[in-house]
Protein backbone atom coordinates (compact mmCIF):
# COMPACT_ATOMS: atom_id res chain seq x y z
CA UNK A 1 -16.75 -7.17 -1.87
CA UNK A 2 -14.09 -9.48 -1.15
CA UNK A 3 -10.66 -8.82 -2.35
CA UNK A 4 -7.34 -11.06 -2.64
CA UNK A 5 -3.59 -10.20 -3.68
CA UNK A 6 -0.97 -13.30 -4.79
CA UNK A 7 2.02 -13.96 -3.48
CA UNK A 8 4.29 -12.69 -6.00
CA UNK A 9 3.71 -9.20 -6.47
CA UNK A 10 4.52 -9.06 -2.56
CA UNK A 11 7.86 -11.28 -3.19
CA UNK A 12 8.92 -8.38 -6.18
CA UNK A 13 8.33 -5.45 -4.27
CA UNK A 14 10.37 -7.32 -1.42
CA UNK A 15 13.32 -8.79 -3.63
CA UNK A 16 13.82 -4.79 -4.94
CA UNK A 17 14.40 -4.08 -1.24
CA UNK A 18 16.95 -6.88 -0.86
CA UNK A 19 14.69 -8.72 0.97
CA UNK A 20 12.78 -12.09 0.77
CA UNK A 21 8.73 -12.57 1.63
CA UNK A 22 9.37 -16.13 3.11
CA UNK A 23 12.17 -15.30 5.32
CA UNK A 24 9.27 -13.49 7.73
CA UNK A 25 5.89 -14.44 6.91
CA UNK A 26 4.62 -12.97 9.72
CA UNK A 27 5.86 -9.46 8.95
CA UNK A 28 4.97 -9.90 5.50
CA UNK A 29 0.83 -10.75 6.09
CA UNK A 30 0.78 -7.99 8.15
CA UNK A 31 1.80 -5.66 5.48
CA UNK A 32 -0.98 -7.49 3.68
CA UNK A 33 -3.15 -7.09 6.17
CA UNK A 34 -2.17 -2.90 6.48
CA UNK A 35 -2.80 -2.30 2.93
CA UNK A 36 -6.63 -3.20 3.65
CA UNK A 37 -6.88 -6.23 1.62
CA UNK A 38 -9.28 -9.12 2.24
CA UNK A 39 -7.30 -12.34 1.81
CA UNK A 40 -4.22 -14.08 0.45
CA UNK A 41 -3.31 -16.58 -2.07
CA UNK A 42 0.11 -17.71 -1.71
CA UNK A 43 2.54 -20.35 -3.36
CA UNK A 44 2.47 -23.48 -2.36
CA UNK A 45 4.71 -26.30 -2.88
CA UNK A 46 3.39 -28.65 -0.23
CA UNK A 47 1.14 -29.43 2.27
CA UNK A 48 3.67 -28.03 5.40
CA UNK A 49 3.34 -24.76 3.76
CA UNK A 50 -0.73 -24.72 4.27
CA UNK A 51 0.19 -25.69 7.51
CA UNK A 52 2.59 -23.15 8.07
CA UNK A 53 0.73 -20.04 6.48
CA UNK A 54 -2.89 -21.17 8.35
CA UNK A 55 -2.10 -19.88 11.97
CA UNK A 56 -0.58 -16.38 11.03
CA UNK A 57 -3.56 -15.74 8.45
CA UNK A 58 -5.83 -16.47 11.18
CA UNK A 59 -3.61 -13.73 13.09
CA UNK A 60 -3.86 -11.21 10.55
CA UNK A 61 -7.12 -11.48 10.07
CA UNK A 62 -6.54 -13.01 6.04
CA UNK A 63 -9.04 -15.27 4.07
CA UNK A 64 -7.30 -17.81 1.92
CA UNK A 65 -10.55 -18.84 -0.54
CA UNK A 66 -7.82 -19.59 -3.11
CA UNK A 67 -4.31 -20.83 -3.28
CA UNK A 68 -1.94 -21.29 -6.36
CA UNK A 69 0.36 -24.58 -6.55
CA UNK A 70 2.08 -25.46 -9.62
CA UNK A 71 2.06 -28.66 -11.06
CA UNK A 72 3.68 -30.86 -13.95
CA UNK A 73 0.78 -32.44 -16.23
CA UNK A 74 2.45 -32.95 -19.55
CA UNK A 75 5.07 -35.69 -18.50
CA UNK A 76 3.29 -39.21 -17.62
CA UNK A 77 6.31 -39.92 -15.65
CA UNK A 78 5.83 -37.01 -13.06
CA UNK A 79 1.66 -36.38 -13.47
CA UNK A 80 1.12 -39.68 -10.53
CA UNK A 81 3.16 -37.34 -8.34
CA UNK A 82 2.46 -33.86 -9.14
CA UNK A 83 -1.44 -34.86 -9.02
CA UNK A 84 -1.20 -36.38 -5.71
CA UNK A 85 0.57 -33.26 -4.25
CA UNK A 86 -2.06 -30.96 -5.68
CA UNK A 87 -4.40 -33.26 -4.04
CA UNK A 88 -2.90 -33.74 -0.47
CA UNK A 89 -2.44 -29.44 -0.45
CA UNK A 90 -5.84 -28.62 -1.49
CA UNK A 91 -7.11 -30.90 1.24
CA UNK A 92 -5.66 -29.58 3.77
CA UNK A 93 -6.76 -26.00 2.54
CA UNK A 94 -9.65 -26.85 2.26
CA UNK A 95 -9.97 -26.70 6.14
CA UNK A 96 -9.42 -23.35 6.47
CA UNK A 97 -11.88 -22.40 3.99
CA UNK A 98 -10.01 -22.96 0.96
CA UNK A 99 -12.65 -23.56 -2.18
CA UNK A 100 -10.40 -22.34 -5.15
CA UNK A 101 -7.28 -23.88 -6.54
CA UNK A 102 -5.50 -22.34 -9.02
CA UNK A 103 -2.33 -24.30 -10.83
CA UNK A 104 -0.52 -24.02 -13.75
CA UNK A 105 0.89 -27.04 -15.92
CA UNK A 106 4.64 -25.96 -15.59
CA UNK A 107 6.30 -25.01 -19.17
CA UNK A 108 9.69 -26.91 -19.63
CA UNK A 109 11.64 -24.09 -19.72
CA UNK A 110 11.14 -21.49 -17.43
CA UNK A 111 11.24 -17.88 -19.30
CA UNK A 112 12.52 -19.99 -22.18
CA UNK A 113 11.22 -21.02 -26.16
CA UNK A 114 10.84 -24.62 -25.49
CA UNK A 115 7.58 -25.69 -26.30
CA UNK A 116 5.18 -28.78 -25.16
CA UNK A 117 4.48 -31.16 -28.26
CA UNK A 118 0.77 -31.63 -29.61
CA UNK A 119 1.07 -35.24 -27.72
CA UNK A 120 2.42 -33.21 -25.05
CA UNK A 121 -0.54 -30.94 -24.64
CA UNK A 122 -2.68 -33.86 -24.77
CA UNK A 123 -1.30 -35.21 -21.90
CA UNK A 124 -1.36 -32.28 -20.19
CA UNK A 125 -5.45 -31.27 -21.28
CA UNK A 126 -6.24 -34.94 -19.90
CA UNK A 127 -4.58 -34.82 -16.66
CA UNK A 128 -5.81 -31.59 -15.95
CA UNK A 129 -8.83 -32.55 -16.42
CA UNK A 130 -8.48 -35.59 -14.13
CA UNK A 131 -7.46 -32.96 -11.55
CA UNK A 132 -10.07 -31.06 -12.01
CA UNK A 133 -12.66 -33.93 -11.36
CA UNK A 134 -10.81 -35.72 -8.39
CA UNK A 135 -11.19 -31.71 -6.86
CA UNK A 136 -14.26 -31.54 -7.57
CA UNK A 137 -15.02 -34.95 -5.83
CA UNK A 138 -13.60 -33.39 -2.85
CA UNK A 139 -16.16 -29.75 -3.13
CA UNK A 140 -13.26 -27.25 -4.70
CA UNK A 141 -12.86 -26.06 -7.63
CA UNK A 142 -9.75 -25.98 -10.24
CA UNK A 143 -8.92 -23.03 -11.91
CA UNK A 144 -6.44 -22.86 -14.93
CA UNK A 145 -3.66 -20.47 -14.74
CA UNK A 146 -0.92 -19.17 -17.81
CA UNK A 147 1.52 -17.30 -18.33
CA UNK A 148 2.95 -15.56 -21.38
CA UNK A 149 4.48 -18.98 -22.57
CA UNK A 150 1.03 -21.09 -23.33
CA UNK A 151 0.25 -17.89 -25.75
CA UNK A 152 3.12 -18.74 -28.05
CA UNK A 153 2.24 -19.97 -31.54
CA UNK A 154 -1.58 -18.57 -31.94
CA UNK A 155 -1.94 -19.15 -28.49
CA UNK A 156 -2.00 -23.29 -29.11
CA UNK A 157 -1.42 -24.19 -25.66
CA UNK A 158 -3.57 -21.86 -23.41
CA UNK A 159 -6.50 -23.03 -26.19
CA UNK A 160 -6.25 -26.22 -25.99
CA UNK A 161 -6.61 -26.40 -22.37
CA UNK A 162 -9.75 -24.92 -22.69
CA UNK A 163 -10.77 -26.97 -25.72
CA UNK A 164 -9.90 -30.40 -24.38
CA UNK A 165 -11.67 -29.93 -20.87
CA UNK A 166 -15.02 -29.65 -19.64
CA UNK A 167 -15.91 -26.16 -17.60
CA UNK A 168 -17.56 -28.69 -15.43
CA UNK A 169 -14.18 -29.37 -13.75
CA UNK A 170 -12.24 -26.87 -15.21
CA UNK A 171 -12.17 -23.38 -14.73
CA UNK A 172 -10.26 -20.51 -15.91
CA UNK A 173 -7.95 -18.10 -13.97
CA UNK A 174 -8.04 -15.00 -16.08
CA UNK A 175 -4.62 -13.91 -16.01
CA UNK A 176 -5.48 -10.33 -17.65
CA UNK A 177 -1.96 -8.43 -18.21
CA UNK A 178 0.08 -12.42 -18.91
CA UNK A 179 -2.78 -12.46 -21.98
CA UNK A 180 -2.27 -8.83 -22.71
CA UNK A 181 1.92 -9.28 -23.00
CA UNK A 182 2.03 -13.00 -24.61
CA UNK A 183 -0.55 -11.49 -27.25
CA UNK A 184 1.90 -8.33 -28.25
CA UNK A 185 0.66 -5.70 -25.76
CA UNK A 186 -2.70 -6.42 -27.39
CA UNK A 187 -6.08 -4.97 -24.82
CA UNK A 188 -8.03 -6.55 -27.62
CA UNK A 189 -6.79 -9.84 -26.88
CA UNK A 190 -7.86 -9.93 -23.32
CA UNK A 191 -11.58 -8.52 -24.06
CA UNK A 192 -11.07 -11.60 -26.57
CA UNK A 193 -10.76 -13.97 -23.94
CA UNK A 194 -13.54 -12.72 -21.85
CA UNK A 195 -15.96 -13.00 -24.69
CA UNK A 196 -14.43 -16.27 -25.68
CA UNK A 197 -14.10 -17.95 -22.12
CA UNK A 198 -15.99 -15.49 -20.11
CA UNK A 199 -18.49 -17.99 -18.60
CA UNK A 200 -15.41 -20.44 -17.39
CA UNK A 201 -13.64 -17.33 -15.40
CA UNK A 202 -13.88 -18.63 -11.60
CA UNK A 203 -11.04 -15.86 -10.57
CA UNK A 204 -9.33 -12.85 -12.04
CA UNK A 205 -5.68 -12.04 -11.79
CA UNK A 206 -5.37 -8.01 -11.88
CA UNK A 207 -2.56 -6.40 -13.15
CA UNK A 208 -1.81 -2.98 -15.08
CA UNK A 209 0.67 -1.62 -17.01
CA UNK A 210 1.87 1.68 -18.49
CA UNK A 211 3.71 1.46 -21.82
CA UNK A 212 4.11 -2.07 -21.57
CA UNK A 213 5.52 -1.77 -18.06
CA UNK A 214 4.20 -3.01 -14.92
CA UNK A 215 2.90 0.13 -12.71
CA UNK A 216 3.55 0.31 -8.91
CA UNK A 217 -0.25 0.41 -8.05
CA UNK A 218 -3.38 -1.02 -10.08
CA UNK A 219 -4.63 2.22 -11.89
CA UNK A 220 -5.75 3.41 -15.16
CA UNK A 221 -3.36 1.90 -17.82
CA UNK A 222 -2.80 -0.46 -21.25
CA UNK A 223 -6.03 -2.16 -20.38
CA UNK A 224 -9.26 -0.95 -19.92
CA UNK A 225 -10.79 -2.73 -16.83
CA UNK A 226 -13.81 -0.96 -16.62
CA UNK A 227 -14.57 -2.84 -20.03
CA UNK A 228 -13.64 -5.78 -18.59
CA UNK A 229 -15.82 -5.90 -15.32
CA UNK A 230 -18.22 -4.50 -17.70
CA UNK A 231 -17.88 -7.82 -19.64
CA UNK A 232 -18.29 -9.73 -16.45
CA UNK A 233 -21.30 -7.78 -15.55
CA UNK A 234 -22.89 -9.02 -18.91
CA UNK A 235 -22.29 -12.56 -18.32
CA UNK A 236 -23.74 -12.38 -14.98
CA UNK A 237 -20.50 -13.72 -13.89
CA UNK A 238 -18.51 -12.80 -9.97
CA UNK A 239 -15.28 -14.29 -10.30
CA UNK A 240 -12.78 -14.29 -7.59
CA UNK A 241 -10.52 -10.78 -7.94
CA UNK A 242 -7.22 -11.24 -7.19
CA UNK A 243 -4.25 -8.38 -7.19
CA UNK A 244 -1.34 -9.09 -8.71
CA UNK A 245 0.33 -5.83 -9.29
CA UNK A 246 3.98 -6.76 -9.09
CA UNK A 247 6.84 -4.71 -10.17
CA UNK A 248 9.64 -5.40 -12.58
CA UNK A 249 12.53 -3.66 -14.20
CA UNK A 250 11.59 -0.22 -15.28
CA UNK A 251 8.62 0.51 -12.84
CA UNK A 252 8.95 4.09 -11.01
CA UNK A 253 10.12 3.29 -7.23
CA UNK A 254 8.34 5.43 -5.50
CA UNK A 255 5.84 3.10 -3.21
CA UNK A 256 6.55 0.42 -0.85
CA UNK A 257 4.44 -2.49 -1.23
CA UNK A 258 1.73 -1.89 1.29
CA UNK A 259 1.13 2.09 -0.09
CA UNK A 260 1.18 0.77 -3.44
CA UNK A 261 -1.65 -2.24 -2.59
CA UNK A 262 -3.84 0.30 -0.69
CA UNK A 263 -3.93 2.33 -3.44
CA UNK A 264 -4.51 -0.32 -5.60
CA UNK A 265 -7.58 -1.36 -3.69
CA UNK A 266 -8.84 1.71 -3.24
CA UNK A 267 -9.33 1.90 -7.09
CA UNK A 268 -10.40 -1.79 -7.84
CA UNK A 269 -13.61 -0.58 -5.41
CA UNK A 270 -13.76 2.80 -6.59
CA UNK A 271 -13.75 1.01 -10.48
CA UNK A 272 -16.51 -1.69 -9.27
CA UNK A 273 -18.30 1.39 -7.44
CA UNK A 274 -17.76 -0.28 -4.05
């Protein structure tokens, strides 16, 4: 069993320490590496950042089967450029094993109410799934990433994504606790999308809560995982399992990040009986 952590639940535990991920990378994937983890999938912005991050994985001992890069699909005046970095990154990460790229079509406001227009989200649905061909062309695979902001307004955005593109060339990145919060601390919701989407799911973002609030370490919480990889199990399905158990404000501190990512392992294999 192979198992991944993101980026950003590495950056929060960090920035509550006063400290930054980025400023040591080296440091950091060895942490990463500590906790007993199997491989990374950082941020990227741009193809020097593959180049940095390749050579200290290698160190650590890290696989990097999927990245996550952001990118801008809903404005015709920035999807030329945004495409072509998505492009030139996955490329390049694809030759250190790379297979899985995971973006998200940026809101326009950042933790804000703006939303995309229908023509907007047509855009968007179109050019993502011209990404998601030209990847394909090139033997990866896009997966679809959201956060709380595409389940606004009966969840219009995140389902039109799925409704205006083929699962040919794109996937979905199951983003289980951003579905759970943008759908009003619903569980429901997220067995939902598994039923709904289940046979698109090329990667799994794992993250638990208690009350609503992020816990240190994945563990028995607001959603009921078991159900979940019992869903999987049903469809036959092996996505990609990725931690992302970040902290926020209101989370006990009583773990630094590499205790609370061991112990979060240790019970995604003890849930999947591995």
């Amino acid at each position: 069993m192979h198992l991944a952590t993101n980026q950003y639940p590495w950056s929060t535990f960090y920035r509550r320490e006063g400290r930054c991920f980025e400023d040591d990378l080296d440091a950091g994937l060895a942490q990463v590496a500590a906790s007993g983890l199997d491989g990374f999938e950082p941020i990227v912005g741009a193809v020097e950042h593959v180049d940095r991050l390749a050579p200290l994985l290698e160190k650590h001992g890290l696989e990097m089967r999927s990245l996550y890069v952001n990118s801008v699909l809903h404005d015709p005046s920035e999807i030329e450029a945004s495409i072509a970095n998505v492009l030139a990154v996955a490329e390049r990460a694809r030759d250190v094993g790379t297979r899985l790229i995971v973006t998200n079509p940026s809101p326009i406001q950042w933790g804000g109410q703006q939303d995309k227009s229908d023509r907007q989200l047509e855009v968007q649905a179109e050019a993502l799934e011209r990404l998601g061909r030209d990847l394909a062309e090139r033997g990866l695979t896009l997966a679809y990433h959201y956060h709380q902001a595409e389940l606004r307004h009966g969840a219009r955005e995140f389902h039109h994504m799925m409704a205006a593109t083929s699962p040919v060339h794109v996937t979905l990145c199951l983003d289980c606790h951003w579905t759970f919060r943008g759908c009003g601390d619903s569980a429901v919701a997220v067995h939902d999308v598994v039923t709904l989407y289940g046979e698109r799911v090329s990667e799994v973002h794992l993250r638990q809560s208690t009350g609503g609030v992020w816990r240190e370490s994945f563990g028995e919480g607001d959603i009921d995982y078991a159900r979940v990889f019992e869903q999987f199990q049903a469809l036959e399905d092996d996505p990609h399992l990725v931690l992302e158990q970040a902290v926020e404000d209101g989370t006990p501190t009583t773990l630094d990040a590499t205790e609370a990512h061991r112990r979060s392992g240790a019970y995604v294999r003890k849930l999947l009986g591995q």
